[in-house]
N, C-alpha and C. Protein backbone atom coordinates (compact mmCIF):
# COMPACT_ATOMS: atom_id res chain seq x y z
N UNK A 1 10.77 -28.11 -5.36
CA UNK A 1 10.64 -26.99 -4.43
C UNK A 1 9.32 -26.27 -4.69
N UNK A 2 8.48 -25.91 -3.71
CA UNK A 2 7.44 -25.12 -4.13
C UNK A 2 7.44 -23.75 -4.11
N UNK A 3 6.47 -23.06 -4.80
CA UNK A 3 6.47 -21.73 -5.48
C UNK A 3 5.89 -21.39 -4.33
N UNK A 4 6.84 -19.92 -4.34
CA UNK A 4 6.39 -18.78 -3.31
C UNK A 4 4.95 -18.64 -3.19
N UNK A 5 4.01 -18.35 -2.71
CA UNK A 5 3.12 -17.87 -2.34
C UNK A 5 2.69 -16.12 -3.15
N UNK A 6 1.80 -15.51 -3.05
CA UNK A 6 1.86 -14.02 -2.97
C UNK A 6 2.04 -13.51 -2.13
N UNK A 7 1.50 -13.98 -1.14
CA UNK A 7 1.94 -13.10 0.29
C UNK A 7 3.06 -13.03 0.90
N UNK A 8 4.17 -14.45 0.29
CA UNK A 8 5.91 -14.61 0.39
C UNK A 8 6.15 -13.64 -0.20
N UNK A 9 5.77 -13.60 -1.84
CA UNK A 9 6.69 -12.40 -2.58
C UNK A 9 6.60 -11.46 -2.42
N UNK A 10 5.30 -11.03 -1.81
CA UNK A 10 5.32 -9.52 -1.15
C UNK A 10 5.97 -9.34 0.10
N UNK A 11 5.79 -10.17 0.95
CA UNK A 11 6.27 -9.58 2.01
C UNK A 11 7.93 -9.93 1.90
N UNK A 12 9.07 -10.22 1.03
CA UNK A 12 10.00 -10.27 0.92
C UNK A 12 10.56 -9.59 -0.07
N UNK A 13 9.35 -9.22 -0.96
CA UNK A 13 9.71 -7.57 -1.60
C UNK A 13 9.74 -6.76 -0.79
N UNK A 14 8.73 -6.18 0.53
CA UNK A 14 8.23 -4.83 0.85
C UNK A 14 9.46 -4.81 1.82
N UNK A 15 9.85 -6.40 2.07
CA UNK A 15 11.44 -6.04 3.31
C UNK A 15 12.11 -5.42 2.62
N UNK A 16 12.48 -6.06 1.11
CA UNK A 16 13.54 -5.13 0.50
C UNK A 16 13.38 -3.81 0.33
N UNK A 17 12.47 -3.74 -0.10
CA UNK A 17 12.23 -2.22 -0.51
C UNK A 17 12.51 -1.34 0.87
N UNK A 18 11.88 -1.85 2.09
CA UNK A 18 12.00 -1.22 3.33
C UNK A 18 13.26 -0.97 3.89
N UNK A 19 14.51 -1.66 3.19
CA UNK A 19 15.79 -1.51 3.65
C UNK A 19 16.37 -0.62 2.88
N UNK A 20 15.65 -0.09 2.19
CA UNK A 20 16.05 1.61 1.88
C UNK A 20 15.27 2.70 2.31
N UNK A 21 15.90 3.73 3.06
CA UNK A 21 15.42 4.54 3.67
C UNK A 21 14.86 5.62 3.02
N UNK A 22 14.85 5.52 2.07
CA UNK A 22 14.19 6.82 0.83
C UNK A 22 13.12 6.05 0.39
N UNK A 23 12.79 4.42 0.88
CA UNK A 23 11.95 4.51 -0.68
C UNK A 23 10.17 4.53 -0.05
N UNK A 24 10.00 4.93 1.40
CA UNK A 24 8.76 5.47 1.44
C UNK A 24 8.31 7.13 1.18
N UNK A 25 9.66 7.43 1.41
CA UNK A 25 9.85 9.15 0.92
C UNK A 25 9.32 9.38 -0.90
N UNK A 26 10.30 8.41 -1.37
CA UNK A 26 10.53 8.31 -2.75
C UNK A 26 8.60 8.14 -3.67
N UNK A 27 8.01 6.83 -2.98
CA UNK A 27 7.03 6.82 -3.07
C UNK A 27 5.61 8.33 -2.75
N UNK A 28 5.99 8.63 -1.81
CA UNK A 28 5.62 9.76 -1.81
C UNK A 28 5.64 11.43 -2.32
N UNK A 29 6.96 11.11 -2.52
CA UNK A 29 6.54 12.15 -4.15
C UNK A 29 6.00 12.21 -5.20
N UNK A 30 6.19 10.57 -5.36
CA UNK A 30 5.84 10.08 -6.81
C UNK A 30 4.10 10.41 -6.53
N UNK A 31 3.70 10.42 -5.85
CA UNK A 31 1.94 10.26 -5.61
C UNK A 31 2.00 11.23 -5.41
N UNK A 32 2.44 12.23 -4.78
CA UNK A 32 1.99 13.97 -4.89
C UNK A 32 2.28 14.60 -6.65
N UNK A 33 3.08 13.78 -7.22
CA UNK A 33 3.51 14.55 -8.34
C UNK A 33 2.34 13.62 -9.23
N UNK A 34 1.61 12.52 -8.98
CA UNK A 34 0.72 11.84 -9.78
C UNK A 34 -0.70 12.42 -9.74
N UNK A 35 -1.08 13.27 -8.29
CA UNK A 35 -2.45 13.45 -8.41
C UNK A 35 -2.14 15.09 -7.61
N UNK A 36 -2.97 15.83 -8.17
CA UNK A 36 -2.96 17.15 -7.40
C UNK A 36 -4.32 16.83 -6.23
N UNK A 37 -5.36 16.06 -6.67
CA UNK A 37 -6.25 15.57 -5.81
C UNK A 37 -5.41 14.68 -4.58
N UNK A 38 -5.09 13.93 -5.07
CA UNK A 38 -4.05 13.09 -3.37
C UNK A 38 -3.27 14.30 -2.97
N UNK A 39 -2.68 15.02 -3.86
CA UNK A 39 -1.64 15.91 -2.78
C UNK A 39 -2.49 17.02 -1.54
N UNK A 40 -3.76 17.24 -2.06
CA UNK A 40 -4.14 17.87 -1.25
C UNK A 40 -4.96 17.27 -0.07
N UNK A 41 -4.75 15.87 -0.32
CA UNK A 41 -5.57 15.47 0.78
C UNK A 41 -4.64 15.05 1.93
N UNK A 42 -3.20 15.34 1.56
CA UNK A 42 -1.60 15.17 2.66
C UNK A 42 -1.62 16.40 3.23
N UNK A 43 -2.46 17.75 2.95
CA UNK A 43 -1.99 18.76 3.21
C UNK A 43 -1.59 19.42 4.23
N UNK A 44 -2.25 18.43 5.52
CA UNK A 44 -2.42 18.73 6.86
C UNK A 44 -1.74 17.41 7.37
N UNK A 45 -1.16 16.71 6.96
CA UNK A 45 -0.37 15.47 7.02
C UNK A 45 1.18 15.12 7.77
N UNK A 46 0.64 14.96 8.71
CA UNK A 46 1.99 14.78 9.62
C UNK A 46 3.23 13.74 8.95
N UNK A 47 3.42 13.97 7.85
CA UNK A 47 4.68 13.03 6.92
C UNK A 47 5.28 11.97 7.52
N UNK A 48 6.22 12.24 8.68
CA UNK A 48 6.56 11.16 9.50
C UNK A 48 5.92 10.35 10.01
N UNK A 49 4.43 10.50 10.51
CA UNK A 49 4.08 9.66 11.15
C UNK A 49 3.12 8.89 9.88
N UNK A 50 2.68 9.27 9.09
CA UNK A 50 2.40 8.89 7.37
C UNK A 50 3.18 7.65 7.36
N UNK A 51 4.50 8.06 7.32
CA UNK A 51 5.61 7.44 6.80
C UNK A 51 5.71 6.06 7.73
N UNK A 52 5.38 5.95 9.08
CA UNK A 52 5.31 4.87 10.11
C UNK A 52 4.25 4.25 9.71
N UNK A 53 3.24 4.45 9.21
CA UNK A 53 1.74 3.73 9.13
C UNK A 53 2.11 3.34 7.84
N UNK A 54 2.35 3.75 6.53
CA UNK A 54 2.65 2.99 5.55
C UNK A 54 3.23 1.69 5.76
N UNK A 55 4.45 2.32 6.50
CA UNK A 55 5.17 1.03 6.86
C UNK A 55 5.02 -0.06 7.23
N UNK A 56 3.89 0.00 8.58
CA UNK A 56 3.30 -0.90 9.45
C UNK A 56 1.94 -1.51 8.28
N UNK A 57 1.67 -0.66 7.42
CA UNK A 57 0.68 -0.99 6.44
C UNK A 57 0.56 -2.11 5.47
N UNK A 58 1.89 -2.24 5.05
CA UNK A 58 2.53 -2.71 3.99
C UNK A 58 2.41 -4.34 4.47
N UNK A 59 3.08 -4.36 5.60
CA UNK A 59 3.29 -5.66 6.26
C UNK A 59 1.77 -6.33 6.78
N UNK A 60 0.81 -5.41 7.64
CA UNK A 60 -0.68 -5.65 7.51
C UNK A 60 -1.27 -6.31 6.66
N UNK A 61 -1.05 -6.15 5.38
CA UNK A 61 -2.17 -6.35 4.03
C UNK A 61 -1.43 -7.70 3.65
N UNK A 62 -0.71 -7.84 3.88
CA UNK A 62 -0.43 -9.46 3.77
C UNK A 62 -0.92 -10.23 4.51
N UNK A 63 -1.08 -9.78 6.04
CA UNK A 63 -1.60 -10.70 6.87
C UNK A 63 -2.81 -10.76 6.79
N UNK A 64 -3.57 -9.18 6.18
CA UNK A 64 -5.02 -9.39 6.35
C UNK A 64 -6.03 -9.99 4.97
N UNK A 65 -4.90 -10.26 3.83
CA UNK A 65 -5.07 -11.08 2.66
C UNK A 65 -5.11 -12.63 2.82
N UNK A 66 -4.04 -12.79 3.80
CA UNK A 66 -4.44 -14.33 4.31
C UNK A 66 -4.96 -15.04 5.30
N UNK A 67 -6.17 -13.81 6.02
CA UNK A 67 -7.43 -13.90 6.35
C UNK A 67 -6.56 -13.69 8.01
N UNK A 68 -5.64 -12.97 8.77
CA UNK A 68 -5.50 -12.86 10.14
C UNK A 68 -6.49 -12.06 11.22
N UNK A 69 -7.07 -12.92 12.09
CA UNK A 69 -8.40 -11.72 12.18
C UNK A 69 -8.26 -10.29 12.70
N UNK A 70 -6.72 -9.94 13.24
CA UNK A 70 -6.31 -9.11 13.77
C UNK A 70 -5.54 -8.00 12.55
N UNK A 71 -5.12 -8.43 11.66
CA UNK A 71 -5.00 -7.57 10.12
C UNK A 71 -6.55 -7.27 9.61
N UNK A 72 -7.28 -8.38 9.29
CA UNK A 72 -8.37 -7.57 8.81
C UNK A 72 -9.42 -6.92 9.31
N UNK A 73 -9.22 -6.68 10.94
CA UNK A 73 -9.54 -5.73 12.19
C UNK A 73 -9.38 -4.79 11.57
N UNK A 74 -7.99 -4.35 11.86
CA UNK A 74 -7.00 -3.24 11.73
C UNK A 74 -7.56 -2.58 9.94
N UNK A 75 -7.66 -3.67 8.93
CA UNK A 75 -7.64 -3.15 7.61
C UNK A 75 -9.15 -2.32 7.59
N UNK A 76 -10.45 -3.21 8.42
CA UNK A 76 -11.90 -2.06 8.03
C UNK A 76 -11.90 -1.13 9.36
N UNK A 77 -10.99 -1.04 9.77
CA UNK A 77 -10.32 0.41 11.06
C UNK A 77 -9.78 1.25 9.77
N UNK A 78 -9.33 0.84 8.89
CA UNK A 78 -8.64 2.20 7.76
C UNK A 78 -9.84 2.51 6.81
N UNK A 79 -9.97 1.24 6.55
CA UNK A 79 -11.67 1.35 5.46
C UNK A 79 -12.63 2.68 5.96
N UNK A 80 -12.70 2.25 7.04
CA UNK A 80 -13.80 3.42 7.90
C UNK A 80 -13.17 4.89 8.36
N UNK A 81 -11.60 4.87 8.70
CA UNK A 81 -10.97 6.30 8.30
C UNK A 81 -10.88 7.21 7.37
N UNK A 82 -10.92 5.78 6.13
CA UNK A 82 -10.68 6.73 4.95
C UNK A 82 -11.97 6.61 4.15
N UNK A 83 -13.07 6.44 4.69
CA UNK A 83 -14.45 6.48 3.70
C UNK A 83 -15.20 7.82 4.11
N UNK A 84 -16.13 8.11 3.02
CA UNK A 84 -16.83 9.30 3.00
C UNK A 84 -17.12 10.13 4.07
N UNK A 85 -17.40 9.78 5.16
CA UNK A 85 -17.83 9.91 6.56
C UNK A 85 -16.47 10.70 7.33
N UNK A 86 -15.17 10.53 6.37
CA UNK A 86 -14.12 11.01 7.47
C UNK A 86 -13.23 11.29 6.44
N UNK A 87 -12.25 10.64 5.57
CA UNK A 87 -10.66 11.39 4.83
C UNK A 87 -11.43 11.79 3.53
N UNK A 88 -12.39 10.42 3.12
CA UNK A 88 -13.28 11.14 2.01
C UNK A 88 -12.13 10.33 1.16
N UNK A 89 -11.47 9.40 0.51
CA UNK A 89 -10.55 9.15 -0.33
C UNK A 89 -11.45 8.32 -1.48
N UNK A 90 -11.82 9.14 -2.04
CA UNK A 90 -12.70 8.50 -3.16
C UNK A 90 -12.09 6.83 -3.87
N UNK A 91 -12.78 6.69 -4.09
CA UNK A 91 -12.27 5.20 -5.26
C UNK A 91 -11.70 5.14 -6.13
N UNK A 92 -12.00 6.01 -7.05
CA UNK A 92 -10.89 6.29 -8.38
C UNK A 92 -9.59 6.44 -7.78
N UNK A 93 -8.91 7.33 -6.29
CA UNK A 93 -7.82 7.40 -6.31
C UNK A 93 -6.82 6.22 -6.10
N UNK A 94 -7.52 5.27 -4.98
CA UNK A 94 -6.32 3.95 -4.88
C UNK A 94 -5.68 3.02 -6.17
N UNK A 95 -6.81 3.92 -7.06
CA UNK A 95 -5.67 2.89 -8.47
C UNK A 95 -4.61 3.73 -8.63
N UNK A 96 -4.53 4.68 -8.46
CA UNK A 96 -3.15 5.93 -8.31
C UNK A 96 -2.58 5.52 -7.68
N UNK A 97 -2.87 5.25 -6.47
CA UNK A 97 -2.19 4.55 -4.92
C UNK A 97 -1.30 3.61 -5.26
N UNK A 98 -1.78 2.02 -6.31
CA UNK A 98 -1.63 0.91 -6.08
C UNK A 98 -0.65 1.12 -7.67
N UNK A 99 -0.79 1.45 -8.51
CA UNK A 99 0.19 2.10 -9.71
C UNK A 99 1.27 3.02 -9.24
N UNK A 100 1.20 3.62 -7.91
CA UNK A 100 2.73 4.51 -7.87
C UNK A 100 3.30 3.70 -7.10
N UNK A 101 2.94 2.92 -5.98
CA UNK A 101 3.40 1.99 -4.77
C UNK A 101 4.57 0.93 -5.80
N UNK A 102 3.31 0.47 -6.55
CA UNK A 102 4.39 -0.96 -7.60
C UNK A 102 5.29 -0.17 -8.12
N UNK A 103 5.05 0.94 -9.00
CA UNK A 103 6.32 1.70 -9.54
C UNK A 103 7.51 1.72 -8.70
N UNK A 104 7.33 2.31 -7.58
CA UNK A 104 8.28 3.06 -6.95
C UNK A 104 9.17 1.50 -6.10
N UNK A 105 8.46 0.65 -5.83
CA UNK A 105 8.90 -1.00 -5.45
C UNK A 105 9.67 -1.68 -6.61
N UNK A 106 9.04 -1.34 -8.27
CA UNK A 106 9.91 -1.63 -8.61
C UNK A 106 11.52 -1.17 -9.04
N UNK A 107 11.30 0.05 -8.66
CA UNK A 107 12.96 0.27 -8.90
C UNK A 107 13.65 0.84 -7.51
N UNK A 108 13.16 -0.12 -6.21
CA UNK A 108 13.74 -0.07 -5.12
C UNK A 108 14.05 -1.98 -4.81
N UNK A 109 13.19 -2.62 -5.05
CA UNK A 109 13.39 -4.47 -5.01
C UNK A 109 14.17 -4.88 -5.80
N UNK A 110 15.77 -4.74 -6.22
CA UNK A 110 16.36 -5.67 -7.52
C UNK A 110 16.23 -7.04 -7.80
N UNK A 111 14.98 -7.77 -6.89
CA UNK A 111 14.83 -8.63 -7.24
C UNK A 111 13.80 -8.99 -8.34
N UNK A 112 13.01 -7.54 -8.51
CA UNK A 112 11.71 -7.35 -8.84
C UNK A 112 11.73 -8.36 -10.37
N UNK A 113 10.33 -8.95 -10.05
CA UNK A 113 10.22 -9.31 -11.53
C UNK A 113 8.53 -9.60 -11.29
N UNK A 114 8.09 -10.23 -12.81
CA UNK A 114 6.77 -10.24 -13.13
C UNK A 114 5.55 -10.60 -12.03
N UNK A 115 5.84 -12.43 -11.76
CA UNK A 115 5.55 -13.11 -10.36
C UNK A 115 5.65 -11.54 -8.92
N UNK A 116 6.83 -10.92 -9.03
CA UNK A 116 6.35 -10.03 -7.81
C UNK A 116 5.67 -8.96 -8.14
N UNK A 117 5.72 -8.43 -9.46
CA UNK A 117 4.68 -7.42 -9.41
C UNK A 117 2.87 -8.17 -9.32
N UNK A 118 2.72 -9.14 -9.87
CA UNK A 118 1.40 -9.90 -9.60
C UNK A 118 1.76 -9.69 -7.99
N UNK A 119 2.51 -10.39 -7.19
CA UNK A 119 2.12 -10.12 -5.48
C UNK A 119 1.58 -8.80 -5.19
N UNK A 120 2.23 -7.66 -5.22
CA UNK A 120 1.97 -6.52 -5.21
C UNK A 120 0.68 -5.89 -5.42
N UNK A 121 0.29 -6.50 -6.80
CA UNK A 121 -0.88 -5.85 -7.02
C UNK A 121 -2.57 -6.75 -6.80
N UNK A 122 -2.25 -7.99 -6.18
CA UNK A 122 -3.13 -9.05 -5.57
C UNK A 122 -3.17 -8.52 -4.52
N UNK A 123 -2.27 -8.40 -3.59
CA UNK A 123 -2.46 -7.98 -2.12
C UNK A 123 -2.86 -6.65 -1.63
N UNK A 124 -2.55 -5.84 -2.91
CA UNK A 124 -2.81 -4.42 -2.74
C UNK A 124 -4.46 -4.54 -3.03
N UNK A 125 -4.41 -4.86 -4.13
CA UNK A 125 -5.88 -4.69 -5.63
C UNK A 125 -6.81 -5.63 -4.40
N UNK A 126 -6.46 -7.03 -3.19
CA UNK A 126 -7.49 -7.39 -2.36
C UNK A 126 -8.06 -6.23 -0.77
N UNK A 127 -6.82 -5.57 -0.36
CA UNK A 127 -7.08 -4.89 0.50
C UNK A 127 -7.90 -3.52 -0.27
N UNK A 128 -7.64 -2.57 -1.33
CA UNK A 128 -7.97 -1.32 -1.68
C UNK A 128 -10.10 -2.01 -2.30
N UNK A 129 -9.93 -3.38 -2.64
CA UNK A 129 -11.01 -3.31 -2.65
C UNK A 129 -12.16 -3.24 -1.64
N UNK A 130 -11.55 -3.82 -0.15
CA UNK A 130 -11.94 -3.76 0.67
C UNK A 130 -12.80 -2.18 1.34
N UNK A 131 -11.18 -1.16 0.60
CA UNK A 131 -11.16 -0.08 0.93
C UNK A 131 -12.70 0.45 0.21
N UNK A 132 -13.00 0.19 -0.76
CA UNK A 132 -13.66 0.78 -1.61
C UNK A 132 -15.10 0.43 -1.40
N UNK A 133 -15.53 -0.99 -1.14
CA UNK A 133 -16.29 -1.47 -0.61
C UNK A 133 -16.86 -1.08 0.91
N UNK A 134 -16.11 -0.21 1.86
CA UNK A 134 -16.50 0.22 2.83
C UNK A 134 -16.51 1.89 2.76
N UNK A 135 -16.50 2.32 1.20
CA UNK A 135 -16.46 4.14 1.10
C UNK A 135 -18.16 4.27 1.13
């Protein structure tokens, strides 16, 4: 039988995780309570609709990791929202980002194990570089 992929184990983690209804909430505390710098950059932050784009986000970065030209459209459309010129989300913060996301996945996925935290942080650690590369 062949081995999952990264972009399998993520995107069959982020379902799980997504079939709990707290755990983009959940995640989001955890990152306001991790950076007083990220919390203030939610401050004017419409939460719910936050909460829809994560979502739709999550599932994106898989597709735009395994090169879809319509994910990695969409991914330097965020690059360029969130670079200097406009949200201003410096570079140092997405390692905050990509350290509370896996946290909070892992104690929402009971499937979670080593192999999926590597997905997680490949697909994340390829898109946030993207991010960083277009600040």
């Amino acid at each position: 039988m062949k081995e999952p992929t990264s972009k399998e184990l993520f995107l069959h983690s982020v379902t799980r995780c997504l079939t709990h209804e707290t755990f983009i909430h959940a995640f989001y505390l955890r990152l306001f309570d991790a950076s007083e710098e990220i919390r203030a950059k939610f401050r004017f932050t419409d939460l719910e609709k936050q909460n829809a784009m994560l979502r739709r986000s999550l599932l994106l970065y898989a597709e735009a990791t395994a090169g879809r030209t319509e994910a990695l459209r969409e991914v330097n459309e965020r690059a360029t929202t969130h670079d200097r010129h406009h949200l201003d989300i410096q570079p140092h913060l997405y390692a905050v980002w990509i350290d509370t996301i896996v946290t909070t996945a892992r104690d929402f996925d009971l499937q979670w194990n080593d192999d999926i935290e590597v997905a997680w942080r490949t697909i994340l650690g390829h898109v946030v570089q993207q991010m960083i590369r277009r600040y």
